[in-house]
Protein backbone atom coordinates (compact mmCIF):
# COMPACT_ATOMS: atom_id res chain seq x y z
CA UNK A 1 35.40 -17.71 2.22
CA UNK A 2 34.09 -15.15 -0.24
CA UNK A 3 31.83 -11.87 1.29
CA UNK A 4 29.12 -12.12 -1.51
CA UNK A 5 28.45 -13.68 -4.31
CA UNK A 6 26.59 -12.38 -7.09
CA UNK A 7 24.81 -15.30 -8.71
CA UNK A 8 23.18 -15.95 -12.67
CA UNK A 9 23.38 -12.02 -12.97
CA UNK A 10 24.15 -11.36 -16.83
CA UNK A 11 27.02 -9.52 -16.38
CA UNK A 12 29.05 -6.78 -19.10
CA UNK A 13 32.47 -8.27 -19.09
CA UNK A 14 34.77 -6.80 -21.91
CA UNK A 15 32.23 -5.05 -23.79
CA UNK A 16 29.08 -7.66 -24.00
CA UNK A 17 26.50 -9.48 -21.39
CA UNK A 18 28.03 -12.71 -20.12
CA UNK A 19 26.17 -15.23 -17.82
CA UNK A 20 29.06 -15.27 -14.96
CA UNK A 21 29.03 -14.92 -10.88
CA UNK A 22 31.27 -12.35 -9.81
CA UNK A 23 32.81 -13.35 -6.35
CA UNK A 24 33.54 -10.23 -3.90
CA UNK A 25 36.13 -10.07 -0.95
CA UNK A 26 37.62 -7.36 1.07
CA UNK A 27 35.99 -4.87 -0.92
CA UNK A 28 37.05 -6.08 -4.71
CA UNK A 29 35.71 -8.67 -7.22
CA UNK A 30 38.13 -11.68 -6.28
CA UNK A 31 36.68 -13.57 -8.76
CA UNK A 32 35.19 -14.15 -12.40
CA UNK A 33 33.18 -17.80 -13.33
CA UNK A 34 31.17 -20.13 -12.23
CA UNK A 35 31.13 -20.03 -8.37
CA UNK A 36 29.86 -22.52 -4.88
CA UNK A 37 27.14 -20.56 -3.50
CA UNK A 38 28.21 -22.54 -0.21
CA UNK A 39 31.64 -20.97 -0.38
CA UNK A 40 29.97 -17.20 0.90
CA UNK A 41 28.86 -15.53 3.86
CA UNK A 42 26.10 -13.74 1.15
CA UNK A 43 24.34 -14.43 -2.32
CA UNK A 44 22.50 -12.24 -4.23
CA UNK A 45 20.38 -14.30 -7.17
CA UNK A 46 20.71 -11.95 -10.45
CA UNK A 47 18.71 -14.17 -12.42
CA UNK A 48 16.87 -12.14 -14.91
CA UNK A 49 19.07 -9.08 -13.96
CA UNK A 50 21.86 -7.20 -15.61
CA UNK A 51 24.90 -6.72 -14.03
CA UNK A 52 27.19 -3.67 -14.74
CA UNK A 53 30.08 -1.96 -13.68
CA UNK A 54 29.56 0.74 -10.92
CA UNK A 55 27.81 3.81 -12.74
CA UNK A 56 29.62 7.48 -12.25
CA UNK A 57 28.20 10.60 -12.09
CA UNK A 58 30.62 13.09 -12.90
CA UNK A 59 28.40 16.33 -12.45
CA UNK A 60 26.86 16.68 -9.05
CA UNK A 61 25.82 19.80 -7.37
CA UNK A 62 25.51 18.31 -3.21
CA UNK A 63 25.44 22.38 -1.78
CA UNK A 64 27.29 21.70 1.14
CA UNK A 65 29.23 23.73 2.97
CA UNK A 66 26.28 26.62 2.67
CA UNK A 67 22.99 25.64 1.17
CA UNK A 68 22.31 22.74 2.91
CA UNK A 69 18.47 23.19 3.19
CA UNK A 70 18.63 22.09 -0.53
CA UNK A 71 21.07 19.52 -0.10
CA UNK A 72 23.81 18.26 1.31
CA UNK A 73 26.67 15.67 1.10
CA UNK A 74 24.49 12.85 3.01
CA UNK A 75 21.25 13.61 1.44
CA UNK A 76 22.57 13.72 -1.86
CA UNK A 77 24.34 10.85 -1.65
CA UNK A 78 21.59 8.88 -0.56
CA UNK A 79 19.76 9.81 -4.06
CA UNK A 80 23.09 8.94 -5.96
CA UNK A 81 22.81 4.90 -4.41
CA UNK A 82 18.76 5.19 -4.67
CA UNK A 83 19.20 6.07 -8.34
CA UNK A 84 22.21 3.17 -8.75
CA UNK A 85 25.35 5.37 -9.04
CA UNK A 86 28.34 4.33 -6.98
CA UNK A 87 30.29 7.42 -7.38
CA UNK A 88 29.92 11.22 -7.90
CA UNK A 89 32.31 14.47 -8.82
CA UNK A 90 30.77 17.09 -6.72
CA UNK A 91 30.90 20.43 -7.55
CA UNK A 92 33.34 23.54 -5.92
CA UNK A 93 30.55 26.15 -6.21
CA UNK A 94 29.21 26.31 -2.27
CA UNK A 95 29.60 28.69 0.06
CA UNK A 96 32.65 29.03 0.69
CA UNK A 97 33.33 27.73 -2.41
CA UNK A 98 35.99 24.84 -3.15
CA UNK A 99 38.38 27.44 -3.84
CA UNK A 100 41.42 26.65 -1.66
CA UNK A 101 43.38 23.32 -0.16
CA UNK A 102 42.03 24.69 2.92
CA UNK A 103 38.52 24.64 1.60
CA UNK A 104 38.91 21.03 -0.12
CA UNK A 105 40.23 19.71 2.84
CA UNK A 106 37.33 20.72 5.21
CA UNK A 107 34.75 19.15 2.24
CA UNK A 108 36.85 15.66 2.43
CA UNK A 109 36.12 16.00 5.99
CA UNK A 110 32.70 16.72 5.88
CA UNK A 111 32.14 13.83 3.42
CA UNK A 112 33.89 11.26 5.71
CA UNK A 113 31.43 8.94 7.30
CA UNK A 114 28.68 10.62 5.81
CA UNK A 115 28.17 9.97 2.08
CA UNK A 116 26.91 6.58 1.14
CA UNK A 117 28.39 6.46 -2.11
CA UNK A 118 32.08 6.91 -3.26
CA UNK A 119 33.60 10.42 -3.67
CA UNK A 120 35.95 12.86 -5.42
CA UNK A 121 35.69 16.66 -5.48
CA UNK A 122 36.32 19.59 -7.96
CA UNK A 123 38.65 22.22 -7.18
CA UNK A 124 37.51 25.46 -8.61
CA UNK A 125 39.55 27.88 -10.01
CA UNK A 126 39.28 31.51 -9.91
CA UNK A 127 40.50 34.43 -11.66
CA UNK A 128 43.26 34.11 -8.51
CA UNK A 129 44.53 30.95 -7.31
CA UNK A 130 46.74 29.66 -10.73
CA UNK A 131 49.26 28.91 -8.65
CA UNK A 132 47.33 26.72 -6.66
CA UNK A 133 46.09 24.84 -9.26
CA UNK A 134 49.89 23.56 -10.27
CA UNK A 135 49.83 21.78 -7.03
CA UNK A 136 47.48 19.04 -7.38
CA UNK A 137 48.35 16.30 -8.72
CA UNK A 138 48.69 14.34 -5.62
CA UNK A 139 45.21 16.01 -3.46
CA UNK A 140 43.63 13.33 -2.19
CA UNK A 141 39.80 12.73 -3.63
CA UNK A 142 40.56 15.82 -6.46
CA UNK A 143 39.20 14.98 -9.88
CA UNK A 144 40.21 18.14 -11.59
CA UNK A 145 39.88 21.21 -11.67
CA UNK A 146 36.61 23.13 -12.59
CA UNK A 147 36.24 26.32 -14.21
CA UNK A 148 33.15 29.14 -14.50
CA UNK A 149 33.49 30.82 -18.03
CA UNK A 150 29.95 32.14 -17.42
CA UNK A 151 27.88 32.43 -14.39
CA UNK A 152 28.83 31.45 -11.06
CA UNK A 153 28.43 32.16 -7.37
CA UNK A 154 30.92 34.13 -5.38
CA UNK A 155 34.55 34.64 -6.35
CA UNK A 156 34.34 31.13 -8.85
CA UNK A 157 33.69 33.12 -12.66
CA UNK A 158 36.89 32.94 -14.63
CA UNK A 159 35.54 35.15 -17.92
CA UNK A 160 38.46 36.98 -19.08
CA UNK A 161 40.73 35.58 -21.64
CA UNK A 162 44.02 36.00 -19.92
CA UNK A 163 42.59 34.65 -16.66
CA UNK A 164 41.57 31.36 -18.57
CA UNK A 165 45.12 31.07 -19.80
CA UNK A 166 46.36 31.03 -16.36
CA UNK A 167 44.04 28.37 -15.75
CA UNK A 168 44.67 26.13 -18.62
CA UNK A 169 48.34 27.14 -18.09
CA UNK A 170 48.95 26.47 -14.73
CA UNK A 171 46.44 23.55 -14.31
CA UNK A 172 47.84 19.87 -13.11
CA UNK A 173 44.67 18.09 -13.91
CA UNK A 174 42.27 18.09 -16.64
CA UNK A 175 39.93 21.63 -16.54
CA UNK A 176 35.94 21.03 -16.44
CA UNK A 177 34.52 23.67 -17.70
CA UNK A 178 30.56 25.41 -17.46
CA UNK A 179 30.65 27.20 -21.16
CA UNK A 180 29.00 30.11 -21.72
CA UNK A 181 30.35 34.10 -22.73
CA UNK A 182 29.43 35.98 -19.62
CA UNK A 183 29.77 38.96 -22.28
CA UNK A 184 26.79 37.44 -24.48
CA UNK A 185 25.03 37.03 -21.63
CA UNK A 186 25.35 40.42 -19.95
CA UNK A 187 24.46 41.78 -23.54
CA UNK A 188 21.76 39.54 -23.75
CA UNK A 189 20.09 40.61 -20.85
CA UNK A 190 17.72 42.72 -22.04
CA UNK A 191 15.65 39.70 -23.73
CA UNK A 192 14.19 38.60 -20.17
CA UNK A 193 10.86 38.95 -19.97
CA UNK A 194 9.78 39.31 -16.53
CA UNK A 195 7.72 36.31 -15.44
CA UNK A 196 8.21 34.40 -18.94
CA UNK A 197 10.71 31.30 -18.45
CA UNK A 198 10.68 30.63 -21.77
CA UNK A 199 12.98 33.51 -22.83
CA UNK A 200 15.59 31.92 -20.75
CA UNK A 201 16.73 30.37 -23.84
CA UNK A 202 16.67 33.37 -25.73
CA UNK A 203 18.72 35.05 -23.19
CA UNK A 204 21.61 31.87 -23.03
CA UNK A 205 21.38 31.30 -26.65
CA UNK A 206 23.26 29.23 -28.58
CA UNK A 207 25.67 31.67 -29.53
CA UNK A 208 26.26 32.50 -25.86
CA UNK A 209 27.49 28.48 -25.85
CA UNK A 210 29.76 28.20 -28.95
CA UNK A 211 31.87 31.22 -28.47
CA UNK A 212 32.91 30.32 -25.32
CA UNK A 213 33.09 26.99 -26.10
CA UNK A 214 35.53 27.55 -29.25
CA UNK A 215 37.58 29.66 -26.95
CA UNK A 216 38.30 27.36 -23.96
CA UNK A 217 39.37 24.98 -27.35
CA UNK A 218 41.40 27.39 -28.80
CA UNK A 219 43.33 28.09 -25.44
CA UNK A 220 43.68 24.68 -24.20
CA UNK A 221 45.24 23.18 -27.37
CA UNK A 222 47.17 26.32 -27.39
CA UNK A 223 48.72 24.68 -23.89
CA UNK A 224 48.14 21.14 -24.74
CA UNK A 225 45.79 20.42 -21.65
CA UNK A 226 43.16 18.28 -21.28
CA UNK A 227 39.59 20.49 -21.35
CA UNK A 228 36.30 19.03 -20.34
CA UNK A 229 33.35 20.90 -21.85
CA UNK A 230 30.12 20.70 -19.35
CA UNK A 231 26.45 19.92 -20.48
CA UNK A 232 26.78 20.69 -23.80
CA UNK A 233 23.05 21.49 -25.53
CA UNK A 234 23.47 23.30 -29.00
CA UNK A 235 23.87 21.59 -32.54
CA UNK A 236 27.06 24.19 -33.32
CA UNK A 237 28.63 22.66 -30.31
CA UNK A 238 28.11 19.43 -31.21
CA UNK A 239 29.72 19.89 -34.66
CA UNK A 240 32.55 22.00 -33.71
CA UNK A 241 33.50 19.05 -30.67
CA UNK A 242 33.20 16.38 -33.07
CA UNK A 243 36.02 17.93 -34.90
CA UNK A 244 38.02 18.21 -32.28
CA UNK A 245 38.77 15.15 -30.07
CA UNK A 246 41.47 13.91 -27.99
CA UNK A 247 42.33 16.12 -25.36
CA UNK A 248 39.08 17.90 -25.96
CA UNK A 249 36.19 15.30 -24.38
CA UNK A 250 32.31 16.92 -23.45
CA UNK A 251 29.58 15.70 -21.57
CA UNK A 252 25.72 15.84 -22.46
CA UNK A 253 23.00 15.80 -19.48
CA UNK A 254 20.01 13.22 -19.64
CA UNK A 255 17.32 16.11 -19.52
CA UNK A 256 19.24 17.76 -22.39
CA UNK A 257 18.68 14.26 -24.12
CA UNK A 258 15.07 14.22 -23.00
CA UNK A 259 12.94 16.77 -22.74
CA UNK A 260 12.92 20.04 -25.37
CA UNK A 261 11.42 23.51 -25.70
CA UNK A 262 9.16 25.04 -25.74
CA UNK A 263 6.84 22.16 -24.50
CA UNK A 264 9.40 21.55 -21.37
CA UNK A 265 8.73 25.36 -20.27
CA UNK A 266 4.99 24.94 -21.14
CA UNK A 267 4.43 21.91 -18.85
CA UNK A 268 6.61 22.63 -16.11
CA UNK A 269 7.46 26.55 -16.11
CA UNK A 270 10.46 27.29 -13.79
CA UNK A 271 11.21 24.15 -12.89
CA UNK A 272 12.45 23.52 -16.81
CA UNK A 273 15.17 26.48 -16.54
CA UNK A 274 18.56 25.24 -15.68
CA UNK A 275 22.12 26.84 -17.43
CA UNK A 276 22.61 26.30 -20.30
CA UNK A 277 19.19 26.17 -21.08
CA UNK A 278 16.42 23.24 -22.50
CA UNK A 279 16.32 24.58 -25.79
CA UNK A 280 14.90 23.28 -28.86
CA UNK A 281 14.11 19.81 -30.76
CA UNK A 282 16.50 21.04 -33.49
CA UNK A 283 19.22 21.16 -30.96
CA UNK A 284 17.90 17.88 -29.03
CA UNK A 285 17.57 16.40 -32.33
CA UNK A 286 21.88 17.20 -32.93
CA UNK A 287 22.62 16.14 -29.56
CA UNK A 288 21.11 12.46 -30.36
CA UNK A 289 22.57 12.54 -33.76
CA UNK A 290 26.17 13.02 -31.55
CA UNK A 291 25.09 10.03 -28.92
CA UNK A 292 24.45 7.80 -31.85
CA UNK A 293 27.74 9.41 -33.70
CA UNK A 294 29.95 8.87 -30.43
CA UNK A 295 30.81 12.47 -30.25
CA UNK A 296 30.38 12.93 -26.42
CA UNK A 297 32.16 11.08 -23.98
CA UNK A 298 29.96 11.22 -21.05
CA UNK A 299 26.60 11.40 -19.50
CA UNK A 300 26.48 13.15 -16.26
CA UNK A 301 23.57 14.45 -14.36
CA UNK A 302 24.46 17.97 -13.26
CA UNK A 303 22.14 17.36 -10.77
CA UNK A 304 21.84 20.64 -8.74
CA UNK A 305 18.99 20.71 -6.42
CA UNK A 306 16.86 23.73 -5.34
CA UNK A 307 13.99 24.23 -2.71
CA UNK A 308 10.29 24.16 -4.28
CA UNK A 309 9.57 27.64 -2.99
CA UNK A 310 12.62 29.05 -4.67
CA UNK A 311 12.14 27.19 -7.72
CA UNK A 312 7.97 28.59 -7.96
CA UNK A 313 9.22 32.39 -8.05
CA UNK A 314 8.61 34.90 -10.57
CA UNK A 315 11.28 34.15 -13.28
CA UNK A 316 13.85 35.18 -13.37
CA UNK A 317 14.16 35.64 -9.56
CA UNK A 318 13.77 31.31 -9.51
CA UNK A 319 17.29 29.90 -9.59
CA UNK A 320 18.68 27.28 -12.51
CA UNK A 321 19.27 23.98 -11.86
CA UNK A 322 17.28 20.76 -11.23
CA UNK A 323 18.00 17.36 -9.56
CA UNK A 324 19.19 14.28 -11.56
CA UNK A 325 21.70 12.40 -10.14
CA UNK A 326 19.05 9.95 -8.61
CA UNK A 327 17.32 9.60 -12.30
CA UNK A 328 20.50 9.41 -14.57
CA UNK A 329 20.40 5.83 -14.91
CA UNK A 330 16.73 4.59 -15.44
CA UNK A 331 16.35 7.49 -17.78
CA UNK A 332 19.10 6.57 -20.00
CA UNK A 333 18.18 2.94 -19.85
CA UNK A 334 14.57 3.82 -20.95
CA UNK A 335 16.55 5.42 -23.95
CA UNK A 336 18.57 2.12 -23.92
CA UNK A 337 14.85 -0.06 -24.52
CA UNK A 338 14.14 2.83 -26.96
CA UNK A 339 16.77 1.76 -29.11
CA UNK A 340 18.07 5.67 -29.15
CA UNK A 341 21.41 4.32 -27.69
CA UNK A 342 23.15 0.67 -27.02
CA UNK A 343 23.96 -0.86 -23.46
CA UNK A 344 27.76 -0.72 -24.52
CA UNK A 345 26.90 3.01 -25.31
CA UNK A 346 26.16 3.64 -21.77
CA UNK A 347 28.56 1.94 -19.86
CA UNK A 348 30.83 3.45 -21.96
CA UNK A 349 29.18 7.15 -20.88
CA UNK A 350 28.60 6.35 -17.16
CA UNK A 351 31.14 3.86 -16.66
CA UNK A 352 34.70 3.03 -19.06
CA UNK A 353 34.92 6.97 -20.36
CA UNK A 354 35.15 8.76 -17.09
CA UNK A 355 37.21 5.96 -15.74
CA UNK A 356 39.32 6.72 -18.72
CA UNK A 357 39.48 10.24 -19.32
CA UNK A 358 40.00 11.34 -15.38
CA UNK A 359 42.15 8.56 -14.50
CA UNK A 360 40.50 6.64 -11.95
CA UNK A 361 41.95 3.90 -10.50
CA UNK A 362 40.11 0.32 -10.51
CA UNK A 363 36.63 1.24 -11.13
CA UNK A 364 34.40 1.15 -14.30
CA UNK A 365 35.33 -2.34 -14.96
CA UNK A 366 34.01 -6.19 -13.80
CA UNK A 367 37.58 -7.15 -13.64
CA UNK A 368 39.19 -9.32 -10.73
CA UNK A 369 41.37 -7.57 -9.22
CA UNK A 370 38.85 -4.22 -9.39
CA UNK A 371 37.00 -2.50 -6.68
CA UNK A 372 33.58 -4.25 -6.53
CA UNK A 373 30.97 -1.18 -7.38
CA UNK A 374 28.09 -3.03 -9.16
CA UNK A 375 25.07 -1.57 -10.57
CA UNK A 376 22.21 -3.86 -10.62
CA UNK A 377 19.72 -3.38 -12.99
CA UNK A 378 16.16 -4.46 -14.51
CA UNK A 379 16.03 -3.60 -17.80
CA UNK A 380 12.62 -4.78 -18.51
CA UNK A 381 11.20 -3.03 -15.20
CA UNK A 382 8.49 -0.39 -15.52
CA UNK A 383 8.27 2.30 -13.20
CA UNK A 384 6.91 5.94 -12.86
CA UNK A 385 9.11 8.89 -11.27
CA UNK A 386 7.38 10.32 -8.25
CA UNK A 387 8.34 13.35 -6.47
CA UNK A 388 8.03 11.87 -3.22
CA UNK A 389 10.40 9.09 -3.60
CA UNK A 390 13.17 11.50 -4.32
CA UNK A 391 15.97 10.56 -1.97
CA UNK A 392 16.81 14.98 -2.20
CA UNK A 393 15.92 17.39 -0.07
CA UNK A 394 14.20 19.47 -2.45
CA UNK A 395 12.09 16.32 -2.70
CA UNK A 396 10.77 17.24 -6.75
CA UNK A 397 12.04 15.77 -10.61
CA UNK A 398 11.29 17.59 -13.52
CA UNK A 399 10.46 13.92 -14.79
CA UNK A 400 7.57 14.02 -12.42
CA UNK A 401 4.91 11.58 -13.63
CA UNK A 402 7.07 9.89 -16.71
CA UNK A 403 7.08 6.45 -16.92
CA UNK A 404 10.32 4.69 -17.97
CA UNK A 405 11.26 0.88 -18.42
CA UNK A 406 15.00 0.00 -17.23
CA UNK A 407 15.51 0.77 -13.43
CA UNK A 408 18.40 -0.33 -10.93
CA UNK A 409 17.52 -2.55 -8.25
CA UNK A 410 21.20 -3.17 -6.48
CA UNK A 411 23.33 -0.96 -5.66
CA UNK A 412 26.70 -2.74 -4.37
CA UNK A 413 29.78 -0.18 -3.39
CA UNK A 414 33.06 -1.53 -2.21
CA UNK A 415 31.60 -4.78 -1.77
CA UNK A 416 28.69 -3.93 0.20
CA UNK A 417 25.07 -3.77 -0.74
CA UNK A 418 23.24 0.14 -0.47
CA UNK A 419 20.49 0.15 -1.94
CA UNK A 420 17.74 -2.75 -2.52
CA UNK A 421 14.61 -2.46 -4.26
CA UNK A 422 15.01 1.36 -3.78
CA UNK A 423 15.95 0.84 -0.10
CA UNK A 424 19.08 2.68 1.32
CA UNK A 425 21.17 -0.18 3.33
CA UNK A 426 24.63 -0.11 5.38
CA UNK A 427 26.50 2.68 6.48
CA UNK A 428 27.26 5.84 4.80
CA UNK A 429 31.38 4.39 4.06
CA UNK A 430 31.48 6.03 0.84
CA UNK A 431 35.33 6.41 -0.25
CA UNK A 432 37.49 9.18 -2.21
CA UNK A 433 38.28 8.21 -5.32
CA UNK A 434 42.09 7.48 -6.50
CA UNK A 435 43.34 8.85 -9.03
């Protein structure tokens, strides 16, 4: 006797849509084909639906331990299954941050039994703990290893060049890395204008991106390690990756791929200004000349939630960083209707890539044999991002208002259905991830 059954669902099986039902027991897809709906305790009818592999969010900012009036491991979890992913990285920059095994061992606790969707954390490096980061390989729930070149909270910024090569170095799982020169920037300082957001991207310019970007290059093929370049947003970046693949992957955000300055910081001031920056059409117009070129390997949200009053103050005293994790997927299917990328493209971002390049074990796949995380989508469904159905705490989008065809509907994780029609179902069972 099968658990569920999903039933008439066009489903992506080995890289196109196949009309299948995918039987689910104990947690993993048992089986592939045409199935007895009177052999299962549950069906779900996917007529008219698409079926894909569990998405992943690999950039997630859930503020817990320490900020937890903007978010926190539940909450943001909850807006991960709303928005139809079945797993999230989550960030080491909280307070304390995710510095120590200590540290990462009190955020797998906090997670347990509270996070609705599946799980693994960063461990951030600083400019002390290299030793540490030889030692986990085998750290249950650990993803990799995530380093500050440029801006971060408490002891996380790793900006000198012989610090970096510790990290790189030393490290026992691939490096993450937020790239921008925290020397640029400090230099760079002086081009704030007081209470005008958009000279945030004059302040983080592009050059501010690439030299730190061609640096954590330079250093990690010097070491032959894998390095993982963060939200990347300028045309030089994009050019430079693209010549340098392999153990060199990078990630683009779908606000980076979406909205562009300056009509971004014209229509929705502060809440716009995240790090790196929104900058240009020239610049968004590169970054979708890489999606359609396969130079990035992933999508991921960096979905890092702040309060509205803290967001409203007088730049720059308002704080970088908006939500996304519970948008990634409906935006990037709109994109998907728009032509401006294939389905294939995006499983490969969301789901086959970060399965790929982090190692994960039996997700990102319909495979039998393979943990069943499903998302369950409409691609021809119309909807229009409200603020108040944000599953956050800071309870805002910066795409507010925007209508967008393609949303998910389904939500199954380890075999049990989380979200339905936008409603959060079941426990919060989440899992670490294996690695």
């Amino acid at each position: 006797m099968l658990d569920l059954i999903i039933k008439n669902g066009s489903c992506y099986i080995d890289g196109s849509l196949k009309k299948q039902d995918i039987g689910i027991k104990n947690n993993k897809i048992t089986e592939i084909g045409t199935i007895s709906t009177t052999n299962s305790k549950d069906v779900i009818d996917a007529s008219n639906l698409t079926v894909l592999p569990g998405c992943i969010d690999t950039q997630v900012h859930f503020r817990e331990p320490g900020s937890t009036d903007a978010e926190d491991l539940n909450s943001g979890s909850r807006a991960a299954v709303a928005g139809g992913i079945t797993s999230v990285f989550e960030m080491p920059n909280t307070n304390p941050p995710t510095s120590s095994k200590v540290e990462f061992h009190k955020k797998l606790k906090l997670a347990k039994n509270r996070m609705y969707c599946n799980y693994a954390f960063y461990f951030g490096a600083t400019p002390d703990n290299y030793k540490e980061l030889s030692e986990l390989q085998d750290l249950e729930g650990c993803c990799g290893i995530k380093l500050f070149a440029g801006s971060s909270t408490g002891n996380l910024l790793v900006n000198k060049e012989e610090d970096i090569e510790k990290v790189f170095k030393n490290s026992s799982k691939i490096v993450s890395v937020h790239s921008e020169d925290e020397e640029i920037l400090n230099i760079r300082k002086k081009l704030i204008k007081e209470g005008d957001v958009r000279t945030h991207p004059l302040w983080r310019n592009e050059e501010c991106a690439i030299s730190s970007t061609r640096k954590i290059v330079r250093i990690a093929e010097r070491y032959k390690k894998k390095a993982h370049i963060l939200h990347v947003t300028t045309k030089q970046e994009i050019d430079f990756l693209s010549q340098h693949k392999g153990n060199i992957t990078f990630e683009i955000t779908p606000q980076h791929l979406t909205i562009f300055a300056p009509e971004c910081y014209d229509r929705l001031g502060t809440y716009a200004q995240m790090n790196p920056p929104i900058r240009d059409k020239s610049h968004y117009d590169r970054l979708w000349y890489g999606v359609r070129n396969n130079f990035p390997d992933i999508i991921g949200s960096d979905h890092a939630p702040h309060l509205k009053e803290n967001k409203e103050k007088n730049y720059p005293n308002s704080p970088s960083g908006m939500p996304g994790v519970q948008t990634l997927v409906p935006v990037m299917l709109n994109h998907v209707n728009e032509e401006k990328l294939s389905l294939k493209q995006f499983v490969d971002f969301v789901c086959e890539n970060p399965v790929k390049i982090f190692g994960i074990k039996n997700k990102g796949f319909i495979k039998e044999g393979f943990d069943a995380d499903l998302t369950i989508v409409d691609m021809n469904k119309k909807h229009t991002v409200k603020n108040q159905e944000i599953e956050s705490k800071c309870k805002w989008s910066p795409f507010n208002g925007m209508e967008f065809k393609g949303k998910p509907v389904l939500t199954v994780i380890n075999g049990q259905i989380k979200m339905k029609d936008g409603k959060i179902l079941g426990d919060s069972n989440g899992q670490p991830l294996v690695f």
